[in-house]
Protein backbone atom coordinates (compact mmCIF):
# COMPACT_ATOMS: atom_id res chain seq x y z
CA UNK A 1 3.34 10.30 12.41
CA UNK A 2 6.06 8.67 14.58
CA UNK A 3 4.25 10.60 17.45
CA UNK A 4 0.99 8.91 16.82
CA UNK A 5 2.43 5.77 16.68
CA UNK A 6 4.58 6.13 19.39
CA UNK A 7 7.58 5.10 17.33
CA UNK A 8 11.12 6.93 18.50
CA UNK A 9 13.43 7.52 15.62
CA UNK A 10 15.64 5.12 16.53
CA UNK A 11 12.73 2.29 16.94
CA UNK A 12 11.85 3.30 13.08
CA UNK A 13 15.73 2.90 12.15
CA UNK A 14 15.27 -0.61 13.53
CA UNK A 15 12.49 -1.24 11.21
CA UNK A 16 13.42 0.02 8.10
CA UNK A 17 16.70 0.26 5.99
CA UNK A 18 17.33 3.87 6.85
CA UNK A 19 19.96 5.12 8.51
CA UNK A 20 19.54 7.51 11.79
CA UNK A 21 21.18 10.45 10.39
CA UNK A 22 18.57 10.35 7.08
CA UNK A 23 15.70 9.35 9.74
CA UNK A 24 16.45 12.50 11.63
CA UNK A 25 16.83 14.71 8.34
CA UNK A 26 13.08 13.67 7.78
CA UNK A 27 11.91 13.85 11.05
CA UNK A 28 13.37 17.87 11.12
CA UNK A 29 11.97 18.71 7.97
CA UNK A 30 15.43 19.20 6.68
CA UNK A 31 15.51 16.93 3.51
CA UNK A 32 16.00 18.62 0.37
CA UNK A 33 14.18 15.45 -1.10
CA UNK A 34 12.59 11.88 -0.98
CA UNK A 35 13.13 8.64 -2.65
CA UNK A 36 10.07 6.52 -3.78
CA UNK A 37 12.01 3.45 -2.18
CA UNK A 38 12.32 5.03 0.79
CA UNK A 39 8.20 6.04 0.72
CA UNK A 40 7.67 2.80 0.48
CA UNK A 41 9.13 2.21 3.50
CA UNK A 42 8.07 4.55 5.92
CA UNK A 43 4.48 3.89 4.78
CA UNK A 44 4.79 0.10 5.14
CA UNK A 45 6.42 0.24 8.48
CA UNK A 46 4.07 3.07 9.83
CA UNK A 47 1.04 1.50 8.12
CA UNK A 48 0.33 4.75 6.41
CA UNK A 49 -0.50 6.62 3.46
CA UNK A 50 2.42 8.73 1.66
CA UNK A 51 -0.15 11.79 2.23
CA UNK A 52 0.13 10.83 5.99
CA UNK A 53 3.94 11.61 5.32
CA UNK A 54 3.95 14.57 3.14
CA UNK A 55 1.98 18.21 3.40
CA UNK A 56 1.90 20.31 -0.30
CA UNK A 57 3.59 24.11 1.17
């Protein structure tokens, strides 16, 4: 999503609450888990769906 928005990590860091370190965990697919606040978020700031965020495996 950040790709087709062309939105760097650190840009999205600036925009939301989120620290670069958690930013990056998403970003890598390494994050155990999500927080509905921090849904909220990304889809606000990324003017996006939460399915836009997140892929069923």
């Amino acid at each position: 999503m950040l790709q087709k928005k062309d939105i760097s990590r650190y840009e999205l860091q600036k925009l939301t609450s989120l620290n670069y370190p958690r930013i990056n965990q998403l970003y890598k697919n390494e994050a155990k888990n999500i927080s509905f606040a921090e849904l909220e978020v990304l889809t606000n700031v990324l003017k996006c769906s939460i399915s836009d965020l997140i892929e069923k495996r």
